[in-house]
Protein backbone atom coordinates (compact mmCIF):
# COMPACT_ATOMS: atom_id res chain seq x y z
CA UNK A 1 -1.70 -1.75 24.73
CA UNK A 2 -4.82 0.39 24.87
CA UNK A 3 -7.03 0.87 21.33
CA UNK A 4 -6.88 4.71 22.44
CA UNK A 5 -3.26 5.15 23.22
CA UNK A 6 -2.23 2.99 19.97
CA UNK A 7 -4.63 5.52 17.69
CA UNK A 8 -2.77 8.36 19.38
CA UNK A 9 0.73 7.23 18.03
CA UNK A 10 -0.69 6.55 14.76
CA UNK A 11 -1.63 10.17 14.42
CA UNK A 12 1.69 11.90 15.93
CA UNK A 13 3.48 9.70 13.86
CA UNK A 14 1.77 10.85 10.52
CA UNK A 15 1.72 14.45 11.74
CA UNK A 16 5.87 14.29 12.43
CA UNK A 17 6.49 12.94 9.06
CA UNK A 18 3.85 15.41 7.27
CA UNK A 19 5.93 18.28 9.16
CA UNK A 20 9.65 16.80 8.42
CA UNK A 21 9.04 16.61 5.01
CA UNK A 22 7.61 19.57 4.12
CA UNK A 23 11.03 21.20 4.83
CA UNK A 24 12.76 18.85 2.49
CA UNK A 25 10.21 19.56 -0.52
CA UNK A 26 10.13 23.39 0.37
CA UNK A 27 14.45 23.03 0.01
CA UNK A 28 14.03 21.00 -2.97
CA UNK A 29 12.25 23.38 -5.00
CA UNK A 30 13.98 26.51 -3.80
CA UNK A 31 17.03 24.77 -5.21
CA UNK A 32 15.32 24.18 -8.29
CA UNK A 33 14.25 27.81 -8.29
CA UNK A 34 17.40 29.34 -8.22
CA UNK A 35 19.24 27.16 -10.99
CA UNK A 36 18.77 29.84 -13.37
CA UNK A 37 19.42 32.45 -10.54
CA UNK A 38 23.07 30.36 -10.52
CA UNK A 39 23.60 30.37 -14.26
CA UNK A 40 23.43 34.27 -14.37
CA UNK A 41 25.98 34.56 -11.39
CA UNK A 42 28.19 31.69 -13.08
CA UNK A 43 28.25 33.84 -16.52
CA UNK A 44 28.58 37.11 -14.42
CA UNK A 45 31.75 35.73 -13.12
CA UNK A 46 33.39 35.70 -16.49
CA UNK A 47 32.62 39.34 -16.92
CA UNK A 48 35.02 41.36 -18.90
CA UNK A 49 36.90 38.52 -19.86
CA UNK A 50 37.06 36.89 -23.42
CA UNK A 51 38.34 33.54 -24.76
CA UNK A 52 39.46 31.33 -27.54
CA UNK A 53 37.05 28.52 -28.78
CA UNK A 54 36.90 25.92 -31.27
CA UNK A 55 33.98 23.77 -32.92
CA UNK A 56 33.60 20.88 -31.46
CA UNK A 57 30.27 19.74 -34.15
CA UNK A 58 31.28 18.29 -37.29
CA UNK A 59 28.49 19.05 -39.69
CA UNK A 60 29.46 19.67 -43.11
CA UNK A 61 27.78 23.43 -43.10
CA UNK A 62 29.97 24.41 -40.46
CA UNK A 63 33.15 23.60 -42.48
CA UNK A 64 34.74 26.67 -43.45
CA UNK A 65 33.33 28.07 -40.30
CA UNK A 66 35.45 25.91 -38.47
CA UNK A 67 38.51 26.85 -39.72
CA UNK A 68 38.23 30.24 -38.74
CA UNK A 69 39.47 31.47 -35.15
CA UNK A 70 36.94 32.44 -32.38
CA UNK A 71 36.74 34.50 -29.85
CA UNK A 72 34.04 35.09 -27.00
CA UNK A 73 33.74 38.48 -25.05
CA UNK A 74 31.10 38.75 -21.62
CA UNK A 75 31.71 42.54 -22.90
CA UNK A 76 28.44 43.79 -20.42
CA UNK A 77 27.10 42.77 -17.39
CA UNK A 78 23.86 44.27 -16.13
CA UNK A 79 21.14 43.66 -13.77
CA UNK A 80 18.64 41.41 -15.72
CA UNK A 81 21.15 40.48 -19.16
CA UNK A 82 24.72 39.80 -20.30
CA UNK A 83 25.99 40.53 -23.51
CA UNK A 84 28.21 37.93 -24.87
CA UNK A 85 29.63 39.16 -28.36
CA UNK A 86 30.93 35.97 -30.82
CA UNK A 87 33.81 36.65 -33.00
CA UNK A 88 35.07 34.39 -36.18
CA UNK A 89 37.66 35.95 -37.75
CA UNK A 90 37.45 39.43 -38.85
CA UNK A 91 33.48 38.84 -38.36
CA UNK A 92 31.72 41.27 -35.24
CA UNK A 93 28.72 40.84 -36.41
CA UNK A 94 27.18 38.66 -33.76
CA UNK A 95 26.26 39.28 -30.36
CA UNK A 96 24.55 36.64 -27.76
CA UNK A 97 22.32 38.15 -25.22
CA UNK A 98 20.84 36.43 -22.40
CA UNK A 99 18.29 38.16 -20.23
CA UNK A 100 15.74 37.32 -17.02
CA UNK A 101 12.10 37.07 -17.42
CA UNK A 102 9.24 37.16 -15.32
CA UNK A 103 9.09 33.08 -16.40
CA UNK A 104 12.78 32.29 -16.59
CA UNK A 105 15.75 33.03 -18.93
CA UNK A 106 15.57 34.60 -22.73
CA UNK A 107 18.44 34.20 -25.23
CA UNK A 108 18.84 36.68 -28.13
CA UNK A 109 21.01 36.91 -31.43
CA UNK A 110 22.00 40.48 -32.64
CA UNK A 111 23.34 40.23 -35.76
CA UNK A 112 24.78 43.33 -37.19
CA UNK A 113 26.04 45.09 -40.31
CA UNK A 114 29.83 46.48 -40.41
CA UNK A 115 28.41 49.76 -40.51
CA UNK A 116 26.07 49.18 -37.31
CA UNK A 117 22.51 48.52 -38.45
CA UNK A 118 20.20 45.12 -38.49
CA UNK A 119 20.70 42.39 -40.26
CA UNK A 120 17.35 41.37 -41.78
CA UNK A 121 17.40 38.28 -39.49
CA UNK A 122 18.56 39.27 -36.11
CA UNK A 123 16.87 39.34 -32.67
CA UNK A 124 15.46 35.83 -32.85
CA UNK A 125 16.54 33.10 -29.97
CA UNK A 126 13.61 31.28 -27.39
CA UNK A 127 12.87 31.63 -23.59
CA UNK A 128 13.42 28.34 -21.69
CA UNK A 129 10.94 26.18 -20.86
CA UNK A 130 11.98 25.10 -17.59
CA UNK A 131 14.47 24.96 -14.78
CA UNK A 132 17.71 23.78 -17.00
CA UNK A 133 20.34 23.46 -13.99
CA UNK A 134 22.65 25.66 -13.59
CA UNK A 135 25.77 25.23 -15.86
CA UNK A 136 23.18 24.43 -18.92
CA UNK A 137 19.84 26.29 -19.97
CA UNK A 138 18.16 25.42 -23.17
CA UNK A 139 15.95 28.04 -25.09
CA UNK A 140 13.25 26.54 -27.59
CA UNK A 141 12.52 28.86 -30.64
CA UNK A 142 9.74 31.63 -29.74
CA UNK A 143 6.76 32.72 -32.19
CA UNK A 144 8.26 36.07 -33.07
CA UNK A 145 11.20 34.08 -34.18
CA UNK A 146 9.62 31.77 -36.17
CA UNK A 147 7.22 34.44 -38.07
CA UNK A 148 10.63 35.95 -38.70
CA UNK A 149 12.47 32.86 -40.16
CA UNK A 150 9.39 32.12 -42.24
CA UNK A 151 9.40 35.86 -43.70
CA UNK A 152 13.00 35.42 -44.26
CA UNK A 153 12.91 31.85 -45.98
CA UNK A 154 14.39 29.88 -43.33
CA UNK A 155 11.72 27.35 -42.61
CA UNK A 156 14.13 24.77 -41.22
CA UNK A 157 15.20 26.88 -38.36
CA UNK A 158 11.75 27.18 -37.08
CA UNK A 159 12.51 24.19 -34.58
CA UNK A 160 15.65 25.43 -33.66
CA UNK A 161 16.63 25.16 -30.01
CA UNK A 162 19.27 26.67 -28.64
CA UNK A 163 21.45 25.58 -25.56
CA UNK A 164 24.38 27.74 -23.20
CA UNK A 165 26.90 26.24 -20.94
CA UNK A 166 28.39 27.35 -18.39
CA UNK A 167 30.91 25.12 -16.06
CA UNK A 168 34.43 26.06 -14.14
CA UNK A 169 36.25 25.03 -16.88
CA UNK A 170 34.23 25.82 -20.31
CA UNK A 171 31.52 27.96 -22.19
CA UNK A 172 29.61 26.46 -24.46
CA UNK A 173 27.80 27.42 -27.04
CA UNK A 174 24.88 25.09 -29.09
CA UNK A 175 21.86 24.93 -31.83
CA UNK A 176 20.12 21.58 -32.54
CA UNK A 177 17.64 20.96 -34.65
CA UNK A 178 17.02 17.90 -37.33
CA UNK A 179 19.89 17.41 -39.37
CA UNK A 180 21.34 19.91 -37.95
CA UNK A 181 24.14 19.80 -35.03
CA UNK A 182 26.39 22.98 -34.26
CA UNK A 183 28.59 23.69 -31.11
CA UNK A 184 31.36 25.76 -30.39
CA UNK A 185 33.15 25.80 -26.95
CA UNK A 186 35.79 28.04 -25.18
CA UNK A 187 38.07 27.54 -22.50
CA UNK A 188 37.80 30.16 -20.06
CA UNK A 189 40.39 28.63 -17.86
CA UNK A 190 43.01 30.38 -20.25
CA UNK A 191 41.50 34.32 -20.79
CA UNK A 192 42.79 35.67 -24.37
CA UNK A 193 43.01 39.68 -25.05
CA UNK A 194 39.81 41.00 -25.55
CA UNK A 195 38.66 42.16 -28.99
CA UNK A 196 37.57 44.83 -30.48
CA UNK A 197 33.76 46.24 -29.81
CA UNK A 198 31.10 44.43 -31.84
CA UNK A 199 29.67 45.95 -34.57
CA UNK A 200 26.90 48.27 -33.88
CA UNK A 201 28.02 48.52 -30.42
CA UNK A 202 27.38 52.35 -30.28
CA UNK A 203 24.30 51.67 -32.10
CA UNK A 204 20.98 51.39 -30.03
CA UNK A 205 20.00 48.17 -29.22
């Protein structure tokens, strides 16, 4: 076989492998892309719907928590966030609120007063740092949190990172940190009447 004809095969080969894969990586990282794209349209599904959840964490702070009943509501659906108020018991005072940013996915707490205002410590949560997939995003505390924990006294939530599931069959809701461990999940195969509005709800946000 010709020198020539043998270089010539050498370089169509590389080309046709160069071009076949480039589809693949281009596929692979669209995919990637939208994972948080797909966690907004798997919570949107749930919309208007609430449900019953338990703790499934066993730390000892938790403990009369835990033997309260909860209650999830995806109350409001909008473009860019969902607002996910958490009930336990007779308490409406906390609402979950997950958002799009122009880097990924934001998660808020508003924590509210019977009467509708603030709570000294509310509006803290984290943007994620990456992709997450799409039934679970993670959201590392942000700086305006942690000025606001540290003004508040609660320097041992200044590494707290917060996680949100979302599969066919459960929501789940998380914060780790050290020594610290708390989750609470809901069944959302089984929707529950919905409760009444949050507190603050009429308030401005």
């Amino acid at each position: 076989m010709k020198p020539a004809y043998i270089l010539y095969m050498a370089i169509t080969a590389t080309v046709l492998t160069s071009c076949s894969s480039e589809p693949y990586k281009d596929a692979q990282k669209a995919s990637t892309d939208n994972f948080q794209q797909q966690f907004m349209q798997n919570l949107r599904t749930l919309c208007g719907n609430a449900y019953a959840g338990q703790m499934v964490s066993e730390d000892p702070a938790d403990t009369d928590m835990a033997e309260a009943d909860m209650v999830m509501h995806v109350r409001e659906c909008g473009d860019d966030n969902v607002r996910i108020p958490f009930y336990v018991g007779e308490d409406r005072s906390r609402t979950w609120v997950i958002s799009k940013t122009k880097n990924g996915l934001r998660l808020k707490h508003d924590h509210r007063h019977e009467d509708g205002s603030k709570d000294a410590v509310t509006w803290y949560g984290g943007d994620t740092a990456d992709n997450g997939s799409a039934t679970r995003q993670e959201f590392p505390v942000d700086a305006e949190s942690i000025a606001l924990f540290r003004k508040e006294g609660l320097d041992q939530s200044v590494t707290n990172i917060w996680a949100v599931e979302v599969t066919d069959k459960l929501f789940a809701y998380e914060l780790s940190r050290e020594n610290r461990n708390f989750r609470v999940k809901f069944d959302i195969t089984d929707p529950v009447t919905a409760p009444p509005p949050p507190w603050g709800s009429e308030a401005e946000n």
